[in-house]
C-alpha atoms as a PDB file:
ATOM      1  CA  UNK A   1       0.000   0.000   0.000  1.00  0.00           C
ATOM      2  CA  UNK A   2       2.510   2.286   0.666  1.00  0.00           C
ATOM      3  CA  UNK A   3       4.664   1.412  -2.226  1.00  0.00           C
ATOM      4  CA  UNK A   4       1.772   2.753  -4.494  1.00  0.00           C
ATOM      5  CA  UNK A   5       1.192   5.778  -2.423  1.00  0.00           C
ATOM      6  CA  UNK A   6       4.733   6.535  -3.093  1.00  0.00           C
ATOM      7  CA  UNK A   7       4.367   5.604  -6.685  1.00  0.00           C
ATOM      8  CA  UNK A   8       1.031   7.897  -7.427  1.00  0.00           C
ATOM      9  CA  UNK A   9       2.851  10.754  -5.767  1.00  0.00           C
ATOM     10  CA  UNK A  10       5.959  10.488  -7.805  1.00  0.00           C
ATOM     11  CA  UNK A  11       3.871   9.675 -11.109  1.00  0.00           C
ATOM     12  CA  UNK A  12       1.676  12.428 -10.441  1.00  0.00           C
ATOM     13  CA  UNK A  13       5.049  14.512  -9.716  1.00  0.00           C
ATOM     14  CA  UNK A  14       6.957  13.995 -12.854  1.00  0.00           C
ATOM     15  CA  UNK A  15       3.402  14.478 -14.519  1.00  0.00           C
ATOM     16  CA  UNK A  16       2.994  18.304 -13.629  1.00  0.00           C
ATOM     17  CA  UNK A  17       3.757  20.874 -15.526  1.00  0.00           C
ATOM     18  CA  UNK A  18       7.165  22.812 -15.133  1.00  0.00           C
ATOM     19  CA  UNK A  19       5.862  25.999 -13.543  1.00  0.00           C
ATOM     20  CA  UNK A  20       3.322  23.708 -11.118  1.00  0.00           C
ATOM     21  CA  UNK A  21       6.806  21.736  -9.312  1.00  0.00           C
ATOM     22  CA  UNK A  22       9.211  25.484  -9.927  1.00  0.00           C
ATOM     23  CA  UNK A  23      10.929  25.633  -6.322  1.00  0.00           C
ATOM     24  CA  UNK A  24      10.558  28.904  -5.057  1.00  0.00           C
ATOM     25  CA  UNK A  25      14.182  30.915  -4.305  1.00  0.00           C
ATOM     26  CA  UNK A  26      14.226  31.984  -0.561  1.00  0.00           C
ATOM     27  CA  UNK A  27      14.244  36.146  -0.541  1.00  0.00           C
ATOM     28  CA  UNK A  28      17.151  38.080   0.476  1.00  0.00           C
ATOM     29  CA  UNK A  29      14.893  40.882   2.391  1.00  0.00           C
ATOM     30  CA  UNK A  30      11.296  42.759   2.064  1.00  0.00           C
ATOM     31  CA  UNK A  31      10.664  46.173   1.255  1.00  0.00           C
ATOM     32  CA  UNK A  32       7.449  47.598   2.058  1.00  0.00           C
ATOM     33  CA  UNK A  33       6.419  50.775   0.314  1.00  0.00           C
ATOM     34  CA  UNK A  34       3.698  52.670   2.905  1.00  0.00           C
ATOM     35  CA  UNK A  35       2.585  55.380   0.376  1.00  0.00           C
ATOM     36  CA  UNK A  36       2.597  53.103  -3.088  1.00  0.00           C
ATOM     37  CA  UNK A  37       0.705  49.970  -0.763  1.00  0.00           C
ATOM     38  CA  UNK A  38       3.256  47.297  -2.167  1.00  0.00           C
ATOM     39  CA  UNK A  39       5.701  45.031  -0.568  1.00  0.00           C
ATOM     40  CA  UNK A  40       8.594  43.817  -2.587  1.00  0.00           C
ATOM     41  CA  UNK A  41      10.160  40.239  -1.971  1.00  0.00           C
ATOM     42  CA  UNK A  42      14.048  40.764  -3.105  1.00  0.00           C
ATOM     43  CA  UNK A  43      16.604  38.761  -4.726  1.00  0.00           C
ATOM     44  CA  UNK A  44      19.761  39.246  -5.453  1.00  0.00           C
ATOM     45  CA  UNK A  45      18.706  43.381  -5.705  1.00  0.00           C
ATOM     46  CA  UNK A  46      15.971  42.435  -7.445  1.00  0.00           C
ATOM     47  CA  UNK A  47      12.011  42.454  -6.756  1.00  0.00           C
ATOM     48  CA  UNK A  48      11.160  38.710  -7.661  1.00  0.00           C
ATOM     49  CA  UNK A  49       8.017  39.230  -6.387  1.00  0.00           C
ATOM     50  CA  UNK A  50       5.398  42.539  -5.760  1.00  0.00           C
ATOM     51  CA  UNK A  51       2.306  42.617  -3.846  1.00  0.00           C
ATOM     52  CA  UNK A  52      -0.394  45.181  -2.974  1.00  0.00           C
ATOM     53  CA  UNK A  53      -0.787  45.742   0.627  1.00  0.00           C
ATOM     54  CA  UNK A  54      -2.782  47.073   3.299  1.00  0.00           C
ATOM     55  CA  UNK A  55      -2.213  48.903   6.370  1.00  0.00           C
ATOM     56  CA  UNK A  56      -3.230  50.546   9.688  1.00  0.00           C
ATOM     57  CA  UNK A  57      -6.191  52.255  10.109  1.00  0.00           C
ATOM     58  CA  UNK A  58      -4.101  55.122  10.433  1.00  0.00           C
ATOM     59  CA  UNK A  59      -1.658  54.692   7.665  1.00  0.00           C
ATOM     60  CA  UNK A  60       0.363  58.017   7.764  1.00  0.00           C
ATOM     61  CA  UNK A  61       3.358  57.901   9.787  1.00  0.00           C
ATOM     62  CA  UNK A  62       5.308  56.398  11.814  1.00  0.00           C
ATOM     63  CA  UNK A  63       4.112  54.236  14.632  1.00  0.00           C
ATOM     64  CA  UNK A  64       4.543  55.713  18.029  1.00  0.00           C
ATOM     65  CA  UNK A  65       2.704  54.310  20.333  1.00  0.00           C
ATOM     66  CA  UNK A  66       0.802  51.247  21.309  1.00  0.00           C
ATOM     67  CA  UNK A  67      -3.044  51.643  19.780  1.00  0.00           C
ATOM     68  CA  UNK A  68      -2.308  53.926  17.474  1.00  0.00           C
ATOM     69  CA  UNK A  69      -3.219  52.002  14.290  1.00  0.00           C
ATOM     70  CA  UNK A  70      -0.031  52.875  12.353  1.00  0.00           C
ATOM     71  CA  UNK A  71       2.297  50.829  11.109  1.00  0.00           C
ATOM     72  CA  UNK A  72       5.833  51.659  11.854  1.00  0.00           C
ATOM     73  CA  UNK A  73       8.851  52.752   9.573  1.00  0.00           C
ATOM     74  CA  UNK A  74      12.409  51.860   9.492  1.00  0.00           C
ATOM     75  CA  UNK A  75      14.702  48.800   9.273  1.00  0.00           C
ATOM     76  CA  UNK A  76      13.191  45.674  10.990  1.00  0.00           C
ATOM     77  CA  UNK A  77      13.631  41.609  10.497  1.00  0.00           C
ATOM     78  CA  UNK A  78      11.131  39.251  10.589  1.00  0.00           C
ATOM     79  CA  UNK A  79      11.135  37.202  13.919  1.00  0.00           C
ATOM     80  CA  UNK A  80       8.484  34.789  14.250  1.00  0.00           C
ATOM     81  CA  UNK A  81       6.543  32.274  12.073  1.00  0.00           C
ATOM     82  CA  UNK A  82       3.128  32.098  13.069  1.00  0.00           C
ATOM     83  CA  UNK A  83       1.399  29.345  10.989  1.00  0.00           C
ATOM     84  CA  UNK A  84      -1.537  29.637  13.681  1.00  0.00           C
ATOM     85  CA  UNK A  85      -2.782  33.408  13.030  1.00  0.00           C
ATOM     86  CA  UNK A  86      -6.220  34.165  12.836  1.00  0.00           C
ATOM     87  CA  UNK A  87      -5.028  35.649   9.220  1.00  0.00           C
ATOM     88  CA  UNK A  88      -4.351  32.745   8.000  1.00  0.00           C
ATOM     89  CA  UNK A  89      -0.367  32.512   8.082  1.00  0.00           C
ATOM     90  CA  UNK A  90       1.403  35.961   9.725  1.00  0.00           C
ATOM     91  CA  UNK A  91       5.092  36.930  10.126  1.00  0.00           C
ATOM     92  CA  UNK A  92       6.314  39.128  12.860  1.00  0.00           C
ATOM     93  CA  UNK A  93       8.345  42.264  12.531  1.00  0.00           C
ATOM     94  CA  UNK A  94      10.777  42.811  15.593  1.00  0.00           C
ATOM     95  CA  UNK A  95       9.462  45.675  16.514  1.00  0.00           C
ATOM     96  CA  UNK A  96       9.824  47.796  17.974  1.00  0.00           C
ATOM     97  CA  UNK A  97      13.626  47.915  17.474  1.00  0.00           C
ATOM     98  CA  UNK A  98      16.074  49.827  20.201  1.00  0.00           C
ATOM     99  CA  UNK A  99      15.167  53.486  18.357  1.00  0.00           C
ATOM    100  CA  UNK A 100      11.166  52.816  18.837  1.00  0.00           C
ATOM    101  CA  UNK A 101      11.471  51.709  22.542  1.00  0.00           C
ATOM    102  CA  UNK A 102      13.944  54.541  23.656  1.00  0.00           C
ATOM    103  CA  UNK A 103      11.323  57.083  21.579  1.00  0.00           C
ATOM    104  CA  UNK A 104       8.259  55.270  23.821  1.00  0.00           C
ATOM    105  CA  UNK A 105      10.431  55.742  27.126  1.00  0.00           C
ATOM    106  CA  UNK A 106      10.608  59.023  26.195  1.00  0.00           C
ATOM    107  CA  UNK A 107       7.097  60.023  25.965  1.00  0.00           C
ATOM    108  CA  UNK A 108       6.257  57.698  28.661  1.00  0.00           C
ATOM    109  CA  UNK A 109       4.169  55.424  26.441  1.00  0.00           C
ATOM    110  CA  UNK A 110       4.049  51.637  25.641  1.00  0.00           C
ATOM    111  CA  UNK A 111       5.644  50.787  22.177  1.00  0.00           C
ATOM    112  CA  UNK A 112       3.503  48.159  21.188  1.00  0.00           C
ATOM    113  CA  UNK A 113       4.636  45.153  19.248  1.00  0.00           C
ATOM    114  CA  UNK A 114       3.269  41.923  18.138  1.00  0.00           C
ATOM    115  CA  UNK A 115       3.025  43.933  14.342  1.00  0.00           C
ATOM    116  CA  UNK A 116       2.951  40.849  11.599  1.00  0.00           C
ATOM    117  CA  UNK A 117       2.989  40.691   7.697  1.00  0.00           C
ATOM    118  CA  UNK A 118      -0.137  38.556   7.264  1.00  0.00           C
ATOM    119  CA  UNK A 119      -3.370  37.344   4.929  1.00  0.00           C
ATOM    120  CA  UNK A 120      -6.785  38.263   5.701  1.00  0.00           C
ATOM    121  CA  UNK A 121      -8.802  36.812   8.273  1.00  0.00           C
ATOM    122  CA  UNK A 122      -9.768  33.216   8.086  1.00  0.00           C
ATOM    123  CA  UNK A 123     -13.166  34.492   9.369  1.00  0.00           C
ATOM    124  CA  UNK A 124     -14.311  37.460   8.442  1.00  0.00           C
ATOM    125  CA  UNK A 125     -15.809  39.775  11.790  1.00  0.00           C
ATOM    126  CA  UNK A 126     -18.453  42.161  12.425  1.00  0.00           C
ATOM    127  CA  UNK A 127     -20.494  41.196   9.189  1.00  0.00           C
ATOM    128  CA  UNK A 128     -17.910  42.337   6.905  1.00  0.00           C
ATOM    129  CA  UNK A 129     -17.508  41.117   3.646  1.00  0.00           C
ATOM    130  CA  UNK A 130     -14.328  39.343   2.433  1.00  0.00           C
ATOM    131  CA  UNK A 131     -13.780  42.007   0.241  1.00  0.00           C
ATOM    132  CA  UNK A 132     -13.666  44.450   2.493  1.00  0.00           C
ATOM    133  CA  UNK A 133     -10.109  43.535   3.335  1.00  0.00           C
ATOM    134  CA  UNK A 134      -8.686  44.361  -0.006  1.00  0.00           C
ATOM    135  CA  UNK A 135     -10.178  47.495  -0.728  1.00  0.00           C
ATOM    136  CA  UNK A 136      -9.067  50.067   2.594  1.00  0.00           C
ATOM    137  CA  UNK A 137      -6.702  49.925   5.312  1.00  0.00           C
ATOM    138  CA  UNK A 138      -8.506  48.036   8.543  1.00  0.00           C
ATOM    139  CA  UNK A 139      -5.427  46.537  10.603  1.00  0.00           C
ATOM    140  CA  UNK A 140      -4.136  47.322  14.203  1.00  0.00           C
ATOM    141  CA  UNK A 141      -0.601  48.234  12.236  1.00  0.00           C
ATOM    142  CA  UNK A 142      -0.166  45.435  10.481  1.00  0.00           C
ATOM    143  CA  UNK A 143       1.131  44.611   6.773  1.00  0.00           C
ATOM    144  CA  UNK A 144      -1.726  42.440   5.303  1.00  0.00           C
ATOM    145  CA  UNK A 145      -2.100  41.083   1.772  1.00  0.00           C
ATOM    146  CA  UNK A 146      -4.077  38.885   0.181  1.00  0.00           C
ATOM    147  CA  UNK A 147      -4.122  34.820   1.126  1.00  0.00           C
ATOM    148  CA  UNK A 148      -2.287  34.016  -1.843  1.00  0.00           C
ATOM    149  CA  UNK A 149       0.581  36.331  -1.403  1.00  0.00           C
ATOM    150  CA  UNK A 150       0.883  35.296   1.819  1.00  0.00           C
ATOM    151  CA  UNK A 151       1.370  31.755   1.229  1.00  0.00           C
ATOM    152  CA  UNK A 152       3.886  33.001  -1.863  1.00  0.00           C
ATOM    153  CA  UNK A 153       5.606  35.076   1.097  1.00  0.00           C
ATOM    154  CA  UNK A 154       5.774  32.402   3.989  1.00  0.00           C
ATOM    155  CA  UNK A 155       7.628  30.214   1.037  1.00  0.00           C
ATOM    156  CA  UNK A 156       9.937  32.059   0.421  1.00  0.00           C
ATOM    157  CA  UNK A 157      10.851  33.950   3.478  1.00  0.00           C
ATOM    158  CA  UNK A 158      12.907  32.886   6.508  1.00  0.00           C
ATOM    159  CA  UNK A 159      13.034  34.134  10.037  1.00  0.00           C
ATOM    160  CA  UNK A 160      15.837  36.851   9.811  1.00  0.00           C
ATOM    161  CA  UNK A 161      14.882  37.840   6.515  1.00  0.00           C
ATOM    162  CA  UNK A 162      15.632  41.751   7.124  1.00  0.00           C
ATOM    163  CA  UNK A 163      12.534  43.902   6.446  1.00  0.00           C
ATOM    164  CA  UNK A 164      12.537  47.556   5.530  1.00  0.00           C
ATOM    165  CA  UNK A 165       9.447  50.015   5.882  1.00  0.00           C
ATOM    166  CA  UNK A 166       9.005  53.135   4.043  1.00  0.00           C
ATOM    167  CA  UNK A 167       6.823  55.975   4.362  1.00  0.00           C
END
């Protein structure tokens, strides 16, 4: 029984077409642009890969604070698989780095954190559409993009996988 398991996988294999088996190349970084909603998946200097995104509720800016719906600027890596998200697969940005935490100490305010690159919500809340996710900004401060980018993205990224923000 197992023999023909094996068998039907590898015939089934070395039956699909060339672009359906293509291995994926694992990114050198991510660039988000805020202001043009894309994030680029690089290689080699390259974009192999560009996505639409969308944001905070409060896209403008830089995040300064815990609750305030922005999602933050700067140079960042990605620190955590989460293959459990409510958004169907996420990956967490370390922040907030040194500069955001000695900024929040400053004004006497929590940073914040737990900010993720991530799909849309396995189950959509408070009666809203699944298209309402792809047409305005409705995270906490989050990066979010569609389900299929997002598996694209998990693919080919790797924790450490440096991650730049711009406004």
């Amino acid at each position: 029984m197992a023999f023909c398991l094996v068998l039907g996988i590898c015939l089934g294999v070395a039956s699909a077409p060339a672009a359906e088996t293509a291995v994926l190349p694992v990114i050198d970084s991510i660039t988000v642009d805020k202001s043009l909603r894309r994030l680029y998946l690089i290689k080699d200097g390259e974009a192999v890969r560009t996505f639409p995104i969308t944001l905070g509720l409060a896209p403008r800016g830089h995040k300064m604070r815990e609750g305030d719906y922005r999602t933050p600027e700067g140079d960042y890596h990605i620190s955590a698989r989460k293959p459990d998200s409510s958004y169907m697969l996420a990956l967490q940005i370390s922040y907030p780095n040194e500069s955001d935490r000695t900024r929040a100490e400053q004004a006497e305010v929590p940073a914040g954190g737990l900010i993720m690159v991530h799909g849309r919500p396995i189950r959509p809340t408070n009666g809203r559409d699944r298209n309402y996710y792809s047409t305005r900004d409705w995270t906490d401060g989050c990066i979010a993009v569609s389900n299929a980018a997002m598996l694209e993205i998990w693919m080919m990224t790797r924790i450490g996988t440096p991650i730049t923000i711009k406004p």
